[in-house]
N, C-alpha and C. Protein backbone atom coordinates (compact mmCIF):
# COMPACT_ATOMS: atom_id res chain seq x y z
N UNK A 1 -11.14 -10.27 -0.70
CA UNK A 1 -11.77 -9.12 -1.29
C UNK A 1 -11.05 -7.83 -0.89
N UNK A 2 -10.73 -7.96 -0.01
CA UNK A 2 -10.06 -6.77 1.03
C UNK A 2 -8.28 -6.52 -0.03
N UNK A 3 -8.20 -6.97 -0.16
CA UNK A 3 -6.64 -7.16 -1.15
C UNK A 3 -6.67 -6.20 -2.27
N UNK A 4 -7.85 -6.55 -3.23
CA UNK A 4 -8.34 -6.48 -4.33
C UNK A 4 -8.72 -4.90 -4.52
N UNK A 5 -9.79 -4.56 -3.33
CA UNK A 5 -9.61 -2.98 -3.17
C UNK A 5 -8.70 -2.45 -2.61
N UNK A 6 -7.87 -3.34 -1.75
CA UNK A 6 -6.59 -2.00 -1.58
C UNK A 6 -6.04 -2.22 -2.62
N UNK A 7 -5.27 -2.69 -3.50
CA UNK A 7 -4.75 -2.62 -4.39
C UNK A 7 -5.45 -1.69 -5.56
N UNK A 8 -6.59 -1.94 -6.11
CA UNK A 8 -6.85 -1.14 -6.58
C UNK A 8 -7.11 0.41 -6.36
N UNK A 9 -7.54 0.83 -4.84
CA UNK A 9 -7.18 2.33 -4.35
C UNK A 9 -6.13 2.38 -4.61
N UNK A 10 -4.82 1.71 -3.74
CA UNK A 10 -3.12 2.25 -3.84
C UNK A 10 -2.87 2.72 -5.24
N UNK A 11 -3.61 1.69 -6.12
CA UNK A 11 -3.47 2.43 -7.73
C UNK A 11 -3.84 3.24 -8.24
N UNK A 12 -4.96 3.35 -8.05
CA UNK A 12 -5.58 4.92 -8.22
C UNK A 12 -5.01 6.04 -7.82
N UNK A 13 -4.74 6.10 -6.71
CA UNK A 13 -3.84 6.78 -5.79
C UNK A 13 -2.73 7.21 -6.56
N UNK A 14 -1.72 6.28 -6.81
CA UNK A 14 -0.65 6.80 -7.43
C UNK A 14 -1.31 7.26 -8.53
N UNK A 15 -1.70 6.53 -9.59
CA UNK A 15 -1.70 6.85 -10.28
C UNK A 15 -2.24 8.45 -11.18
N UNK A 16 -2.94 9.24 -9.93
CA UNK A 16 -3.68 10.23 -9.70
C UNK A 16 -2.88 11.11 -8.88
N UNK A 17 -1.69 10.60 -8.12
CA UNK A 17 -0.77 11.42 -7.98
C UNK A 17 0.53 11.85 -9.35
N UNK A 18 1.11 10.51 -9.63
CA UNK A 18 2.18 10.66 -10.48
C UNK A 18 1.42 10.97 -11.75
N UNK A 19 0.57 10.63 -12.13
CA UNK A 19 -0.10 10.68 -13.90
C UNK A 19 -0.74 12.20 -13.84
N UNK A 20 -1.33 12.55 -12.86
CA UNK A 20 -2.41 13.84 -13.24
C UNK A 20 -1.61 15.04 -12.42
N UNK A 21 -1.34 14.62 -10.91
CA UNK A 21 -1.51 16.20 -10.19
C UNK A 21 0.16 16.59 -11.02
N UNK A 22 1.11 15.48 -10.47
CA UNK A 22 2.31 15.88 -10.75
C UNK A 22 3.22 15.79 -12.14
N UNK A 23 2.40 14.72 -12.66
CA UNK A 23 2.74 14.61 -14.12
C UNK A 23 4.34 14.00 -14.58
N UNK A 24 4.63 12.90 -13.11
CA UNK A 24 5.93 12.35 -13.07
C UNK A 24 6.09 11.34 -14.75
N UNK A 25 4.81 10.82 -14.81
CA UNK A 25 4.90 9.63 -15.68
C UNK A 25 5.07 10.02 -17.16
N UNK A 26 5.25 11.35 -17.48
CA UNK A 26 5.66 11.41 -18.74
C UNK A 26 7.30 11.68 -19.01
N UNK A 27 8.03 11.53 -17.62
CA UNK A 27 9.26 11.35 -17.84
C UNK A 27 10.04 10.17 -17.44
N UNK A 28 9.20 9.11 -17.49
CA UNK A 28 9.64 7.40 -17.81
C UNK A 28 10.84 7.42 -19.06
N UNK A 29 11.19 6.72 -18.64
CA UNK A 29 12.29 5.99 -20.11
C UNK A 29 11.99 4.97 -20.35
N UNK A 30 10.67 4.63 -19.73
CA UNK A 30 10.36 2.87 -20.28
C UNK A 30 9.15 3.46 -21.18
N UNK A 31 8.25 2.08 -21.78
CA UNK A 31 7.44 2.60 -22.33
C UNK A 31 5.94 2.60 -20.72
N UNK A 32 5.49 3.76 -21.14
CA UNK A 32 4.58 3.81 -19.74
C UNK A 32 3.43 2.62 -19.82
N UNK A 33 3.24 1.64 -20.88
CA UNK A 33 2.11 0.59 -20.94
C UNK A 33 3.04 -0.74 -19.79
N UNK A 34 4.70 -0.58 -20.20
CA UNK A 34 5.16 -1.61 -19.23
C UNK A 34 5.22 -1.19 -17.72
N UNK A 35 5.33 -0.41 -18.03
CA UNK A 35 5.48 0.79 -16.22
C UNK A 35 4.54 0.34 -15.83
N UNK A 36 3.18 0.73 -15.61
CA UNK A 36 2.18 0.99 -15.47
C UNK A 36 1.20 -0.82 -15.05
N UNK A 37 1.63 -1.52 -16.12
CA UNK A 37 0.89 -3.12 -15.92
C UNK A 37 2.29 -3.91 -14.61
N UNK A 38 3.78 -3.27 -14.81
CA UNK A 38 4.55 -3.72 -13.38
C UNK A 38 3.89 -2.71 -12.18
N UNK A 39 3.46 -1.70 -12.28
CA UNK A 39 3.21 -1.52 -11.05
C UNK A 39 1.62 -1.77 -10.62
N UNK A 40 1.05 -1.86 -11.67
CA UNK A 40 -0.36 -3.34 -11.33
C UNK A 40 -0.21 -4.30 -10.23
N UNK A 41 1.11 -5.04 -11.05
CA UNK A 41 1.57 -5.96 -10.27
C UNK A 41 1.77 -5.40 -9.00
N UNK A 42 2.62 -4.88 -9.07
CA UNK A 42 3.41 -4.61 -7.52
C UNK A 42 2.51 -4.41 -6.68
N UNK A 43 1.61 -3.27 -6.76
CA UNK A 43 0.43 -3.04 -6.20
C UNK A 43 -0.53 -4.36 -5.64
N UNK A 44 -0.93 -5.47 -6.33
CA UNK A 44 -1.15 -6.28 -6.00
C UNK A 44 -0.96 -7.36 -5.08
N UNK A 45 0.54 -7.28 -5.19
CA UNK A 45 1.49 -8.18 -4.38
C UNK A 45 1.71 -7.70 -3.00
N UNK A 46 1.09 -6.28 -2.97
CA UNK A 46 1.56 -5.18 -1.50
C UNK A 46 0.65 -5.15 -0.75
N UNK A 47 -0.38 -5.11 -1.77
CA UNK A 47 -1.92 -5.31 -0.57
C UNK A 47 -2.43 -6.66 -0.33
N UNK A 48 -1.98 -7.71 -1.15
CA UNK A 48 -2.06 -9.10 -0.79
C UNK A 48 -0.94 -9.54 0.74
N UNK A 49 0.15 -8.76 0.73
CA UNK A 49 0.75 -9.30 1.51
C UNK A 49 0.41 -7.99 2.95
N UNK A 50 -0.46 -7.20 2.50
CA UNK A 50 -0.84 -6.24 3.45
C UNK A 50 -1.94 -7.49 4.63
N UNK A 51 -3.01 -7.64 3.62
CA UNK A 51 -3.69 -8.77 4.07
C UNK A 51 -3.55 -9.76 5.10
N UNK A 52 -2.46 -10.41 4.41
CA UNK A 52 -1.81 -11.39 5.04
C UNK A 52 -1.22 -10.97 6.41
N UNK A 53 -0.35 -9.85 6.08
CA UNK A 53 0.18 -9.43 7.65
C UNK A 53 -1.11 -8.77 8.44
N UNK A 54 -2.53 -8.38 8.03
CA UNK A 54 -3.12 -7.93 9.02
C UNK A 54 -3.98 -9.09 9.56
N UNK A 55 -3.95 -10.36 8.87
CA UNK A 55 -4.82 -11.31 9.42
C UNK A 55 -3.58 -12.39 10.47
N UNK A 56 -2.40 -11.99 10.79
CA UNK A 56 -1.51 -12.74 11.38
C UNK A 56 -1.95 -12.59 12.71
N UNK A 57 -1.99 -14.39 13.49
CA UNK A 57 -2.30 -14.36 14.55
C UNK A 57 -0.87 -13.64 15.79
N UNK A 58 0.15 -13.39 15.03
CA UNK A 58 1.17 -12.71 16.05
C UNK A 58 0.61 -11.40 16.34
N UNK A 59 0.52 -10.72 14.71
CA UNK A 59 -0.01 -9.28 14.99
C UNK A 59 -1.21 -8.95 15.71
N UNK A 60 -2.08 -10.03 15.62
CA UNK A 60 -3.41 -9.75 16.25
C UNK A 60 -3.51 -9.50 17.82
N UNK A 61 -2.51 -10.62 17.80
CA UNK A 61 -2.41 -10.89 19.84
C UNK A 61 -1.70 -9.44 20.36
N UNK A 62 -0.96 -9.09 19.79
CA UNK A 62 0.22 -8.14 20.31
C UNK A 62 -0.94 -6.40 19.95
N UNK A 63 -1.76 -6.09 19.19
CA UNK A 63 -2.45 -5.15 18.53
C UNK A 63 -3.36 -5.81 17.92
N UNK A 64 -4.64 -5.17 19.21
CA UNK A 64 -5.97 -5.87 18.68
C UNK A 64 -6.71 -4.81 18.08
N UNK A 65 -6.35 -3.75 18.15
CA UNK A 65 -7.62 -2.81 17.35
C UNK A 65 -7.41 -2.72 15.94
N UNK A 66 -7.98 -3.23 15.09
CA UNK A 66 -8.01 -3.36 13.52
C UNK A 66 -7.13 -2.09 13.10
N UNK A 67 -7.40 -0.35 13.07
CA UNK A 67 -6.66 0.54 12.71
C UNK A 67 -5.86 0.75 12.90
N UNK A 68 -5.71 0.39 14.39
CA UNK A 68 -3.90 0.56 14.73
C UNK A 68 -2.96 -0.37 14.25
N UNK A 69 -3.34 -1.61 13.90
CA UNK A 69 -2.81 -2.36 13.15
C UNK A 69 -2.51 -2.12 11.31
N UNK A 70 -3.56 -1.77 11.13
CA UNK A 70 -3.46 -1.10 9.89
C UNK A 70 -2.25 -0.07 9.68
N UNK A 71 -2.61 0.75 10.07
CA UNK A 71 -1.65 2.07 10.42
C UNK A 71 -0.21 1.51 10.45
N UNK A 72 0.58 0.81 11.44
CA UNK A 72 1.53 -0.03 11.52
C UNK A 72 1.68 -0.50 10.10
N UNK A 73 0.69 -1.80 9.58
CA UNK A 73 1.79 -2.26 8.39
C UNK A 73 1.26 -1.31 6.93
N UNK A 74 0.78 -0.24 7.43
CA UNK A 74 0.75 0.78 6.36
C UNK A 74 2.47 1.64 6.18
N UNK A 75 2.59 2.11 7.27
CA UNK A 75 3.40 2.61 7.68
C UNK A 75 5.08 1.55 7.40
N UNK A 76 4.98 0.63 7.66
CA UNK A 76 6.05 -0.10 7.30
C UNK A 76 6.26 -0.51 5.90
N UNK A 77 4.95 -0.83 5.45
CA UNK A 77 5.28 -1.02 4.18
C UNK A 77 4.96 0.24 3.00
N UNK A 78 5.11 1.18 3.33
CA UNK A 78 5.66 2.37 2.77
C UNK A 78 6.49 2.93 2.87
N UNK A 79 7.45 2.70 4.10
CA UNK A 79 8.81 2.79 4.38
C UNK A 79 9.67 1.47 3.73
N UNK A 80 9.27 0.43 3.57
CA UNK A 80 9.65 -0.55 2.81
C UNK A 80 9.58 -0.34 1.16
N UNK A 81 8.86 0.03 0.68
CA UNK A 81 8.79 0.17 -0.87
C UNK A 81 9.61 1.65 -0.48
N UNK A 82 9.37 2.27 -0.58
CA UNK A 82 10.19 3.84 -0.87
C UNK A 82 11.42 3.28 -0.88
N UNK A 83 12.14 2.91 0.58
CA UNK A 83 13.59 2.35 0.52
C UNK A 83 14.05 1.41 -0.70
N UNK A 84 13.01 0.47 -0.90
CA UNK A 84 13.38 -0.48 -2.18
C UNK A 84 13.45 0.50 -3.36
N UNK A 85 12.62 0.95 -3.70
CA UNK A 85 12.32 2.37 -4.46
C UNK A 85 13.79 3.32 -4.86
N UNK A 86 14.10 3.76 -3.62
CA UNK A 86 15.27 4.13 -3.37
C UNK A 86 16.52 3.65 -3.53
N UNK A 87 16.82 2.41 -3.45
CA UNK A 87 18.05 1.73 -3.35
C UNK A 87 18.02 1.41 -5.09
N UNK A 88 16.90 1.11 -5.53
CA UNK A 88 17.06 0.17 -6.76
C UNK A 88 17.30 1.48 -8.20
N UNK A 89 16.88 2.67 -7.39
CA UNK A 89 16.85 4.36 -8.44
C UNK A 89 15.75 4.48 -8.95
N UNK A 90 14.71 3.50 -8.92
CA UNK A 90 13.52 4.23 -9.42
C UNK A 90 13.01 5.72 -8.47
N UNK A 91 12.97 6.41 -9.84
CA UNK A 91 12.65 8.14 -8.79
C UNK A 91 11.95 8.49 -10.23
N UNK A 92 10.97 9.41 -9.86
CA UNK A 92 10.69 10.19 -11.32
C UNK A 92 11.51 11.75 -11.47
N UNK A 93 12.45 12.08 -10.05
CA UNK A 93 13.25 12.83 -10.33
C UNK A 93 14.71 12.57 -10.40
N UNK A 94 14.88 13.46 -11.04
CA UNK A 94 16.76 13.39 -11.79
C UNK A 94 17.66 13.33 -10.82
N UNK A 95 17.24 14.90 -9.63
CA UNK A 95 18.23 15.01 -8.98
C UNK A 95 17.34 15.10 -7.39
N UNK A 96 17.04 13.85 -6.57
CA UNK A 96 16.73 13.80 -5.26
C UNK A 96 17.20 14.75 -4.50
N UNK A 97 16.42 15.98 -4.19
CA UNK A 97 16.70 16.53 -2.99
C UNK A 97 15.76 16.29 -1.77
N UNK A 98 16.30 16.95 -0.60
CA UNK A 98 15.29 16.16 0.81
C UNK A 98 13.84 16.36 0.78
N UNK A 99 13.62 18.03 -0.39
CA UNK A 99 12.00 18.33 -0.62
C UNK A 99 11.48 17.08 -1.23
N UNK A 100 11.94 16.74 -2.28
CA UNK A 100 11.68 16.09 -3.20
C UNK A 100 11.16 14.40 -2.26
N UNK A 101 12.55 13.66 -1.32
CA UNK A 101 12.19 12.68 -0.34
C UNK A 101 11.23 12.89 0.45
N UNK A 102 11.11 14.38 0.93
CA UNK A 102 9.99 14.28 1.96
C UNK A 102 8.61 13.96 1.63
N UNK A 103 8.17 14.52 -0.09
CA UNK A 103 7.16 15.08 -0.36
C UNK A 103 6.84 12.95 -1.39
N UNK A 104 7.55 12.41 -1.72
CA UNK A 104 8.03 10.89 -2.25
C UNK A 104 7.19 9.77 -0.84
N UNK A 105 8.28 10.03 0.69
CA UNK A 105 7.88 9.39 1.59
C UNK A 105 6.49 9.54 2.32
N UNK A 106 6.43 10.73 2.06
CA UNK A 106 4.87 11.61 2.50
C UNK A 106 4.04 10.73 1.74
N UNK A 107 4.11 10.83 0.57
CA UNK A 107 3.13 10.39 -0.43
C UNK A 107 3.00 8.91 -0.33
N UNK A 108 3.89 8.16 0.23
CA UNK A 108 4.27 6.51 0.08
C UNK A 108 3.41 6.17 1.06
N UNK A 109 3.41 7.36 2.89
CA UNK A 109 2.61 6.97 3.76
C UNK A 109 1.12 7.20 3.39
N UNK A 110 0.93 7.72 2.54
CA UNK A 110 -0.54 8.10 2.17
C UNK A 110 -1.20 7.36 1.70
N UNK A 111 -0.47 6.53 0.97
CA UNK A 111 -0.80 5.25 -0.57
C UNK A 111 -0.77 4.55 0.54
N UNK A 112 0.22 4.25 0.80
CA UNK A 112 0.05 2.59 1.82
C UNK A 112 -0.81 2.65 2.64
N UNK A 113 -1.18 3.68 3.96
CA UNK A 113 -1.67 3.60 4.33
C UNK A 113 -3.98 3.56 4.08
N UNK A 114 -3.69 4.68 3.03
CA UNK A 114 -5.00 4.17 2.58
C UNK A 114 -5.45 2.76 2.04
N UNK A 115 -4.43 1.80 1.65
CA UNK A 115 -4.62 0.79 1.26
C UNK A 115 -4.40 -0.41 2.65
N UNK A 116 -4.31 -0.36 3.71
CA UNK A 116 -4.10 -0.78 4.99
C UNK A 116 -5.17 -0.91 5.75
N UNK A 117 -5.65 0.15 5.93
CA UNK A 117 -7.01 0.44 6.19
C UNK A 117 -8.25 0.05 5.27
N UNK A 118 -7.93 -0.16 4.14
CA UNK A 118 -8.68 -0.66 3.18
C UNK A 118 -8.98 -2.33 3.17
N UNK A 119 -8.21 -2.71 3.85
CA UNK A 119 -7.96 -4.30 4.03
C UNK A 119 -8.81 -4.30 5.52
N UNK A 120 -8.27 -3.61 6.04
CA UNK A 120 -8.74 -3.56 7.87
C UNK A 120 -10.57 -3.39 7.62
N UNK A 121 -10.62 -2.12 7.03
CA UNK A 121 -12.48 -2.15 6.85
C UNK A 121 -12.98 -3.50 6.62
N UNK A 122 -12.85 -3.64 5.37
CA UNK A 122 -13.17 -4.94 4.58
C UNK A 122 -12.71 -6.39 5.70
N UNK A 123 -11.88 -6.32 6.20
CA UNK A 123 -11.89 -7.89 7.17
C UNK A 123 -12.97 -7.57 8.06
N UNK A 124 -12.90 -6.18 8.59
CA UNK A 124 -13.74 -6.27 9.84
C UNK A 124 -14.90 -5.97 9.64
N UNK A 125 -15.15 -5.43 8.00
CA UNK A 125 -16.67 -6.02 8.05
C UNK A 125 -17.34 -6.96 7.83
N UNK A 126 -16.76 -7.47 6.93
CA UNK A 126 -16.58 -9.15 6.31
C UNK A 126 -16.39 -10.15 6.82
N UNK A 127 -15.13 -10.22 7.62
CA UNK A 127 -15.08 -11.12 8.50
C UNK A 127 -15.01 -11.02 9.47
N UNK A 128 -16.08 -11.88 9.99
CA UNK A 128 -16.33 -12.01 11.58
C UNK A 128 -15.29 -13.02 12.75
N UNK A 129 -14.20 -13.15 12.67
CA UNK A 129 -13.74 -14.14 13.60
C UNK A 129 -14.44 -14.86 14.76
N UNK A 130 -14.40 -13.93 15.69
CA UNK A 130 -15.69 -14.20 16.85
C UNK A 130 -16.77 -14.85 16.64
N UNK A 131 -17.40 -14.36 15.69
CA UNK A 131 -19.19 -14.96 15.04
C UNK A 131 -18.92 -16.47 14.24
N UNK A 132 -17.62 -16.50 13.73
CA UNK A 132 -17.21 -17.87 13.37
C UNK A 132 -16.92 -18.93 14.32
N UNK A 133 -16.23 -18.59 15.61
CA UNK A 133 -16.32 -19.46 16.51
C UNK A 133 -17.35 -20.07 17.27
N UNK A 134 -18.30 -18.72 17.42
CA UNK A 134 -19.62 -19.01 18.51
C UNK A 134 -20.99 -20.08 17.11
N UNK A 135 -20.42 -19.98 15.67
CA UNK A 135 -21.72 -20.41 15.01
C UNK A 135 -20.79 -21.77 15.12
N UNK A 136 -19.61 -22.44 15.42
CA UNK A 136 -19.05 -23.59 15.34
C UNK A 136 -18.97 -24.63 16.58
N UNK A 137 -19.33 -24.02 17.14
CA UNK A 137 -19.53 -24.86 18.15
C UNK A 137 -21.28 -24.69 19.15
């Protein structure tokens, strides 16, 4: 469940950044119905695998407090998409300057991370680890 709303915040998110405040998405060269259902996807695939890395028993042992963990693979995986982002040229600007990266990476930690934390709420209210062990035995 936790997947499902981060993904859908991270989308909102952008999409309420690039579509309304800044108005990146009317200078696509694709058509914006394909834009828009790939980054569905993507979105999906980021907070599913957000999930996944916050329910890992490595990460858990090493960083036990749910937010700080969050925070971490918020933080990485918004430095991860931007760079992919980056390398591959998707930009909604022409000519990248460092305002332009700062205000791109800024925004990447904002998305990811609200969607990180969005997974972290939702496990830790939802799921109980602890309360699963003590009702199993």
């Amino acid at each position: 469940m936790g997947w499902l709303l981060s993904a859908t915040l991270m989308y909102v998110a952008f999409y309420v950044f690039h579509g309304l405040l800044t108005n990146d998405l009317v200078r696509l060269t694709l058509p914006t119905s394909v834009f828009l259902s790939v980054a569905a996807f993507v979105y999906l695939m980021v907070a599913f695998g957000m999930s996944v890395a916050f329910k890992s028993t490595t990460l858990k042992k090493n960083i036990r407090l749910p937010f700080k963990r969050a925070l971490l693979i918020g933080i990485l995986s918004a430095l991860f998409l931007y760079a992919v982002a980056f390398v591959v040229g998707v930009s909604f600007s022409y000519q990248i300057t460092p305002l332009n990266a700062m205000v791109d990476i800024g925004w990447q930690l904002i998305e990811q991370c609200l969607g990180a934390f969005v997974v972290s709420i939702t496990n830790t209210l939802f799921y109980r680890e602890e309360e699963e062990h003590l009702n199993f035995m």
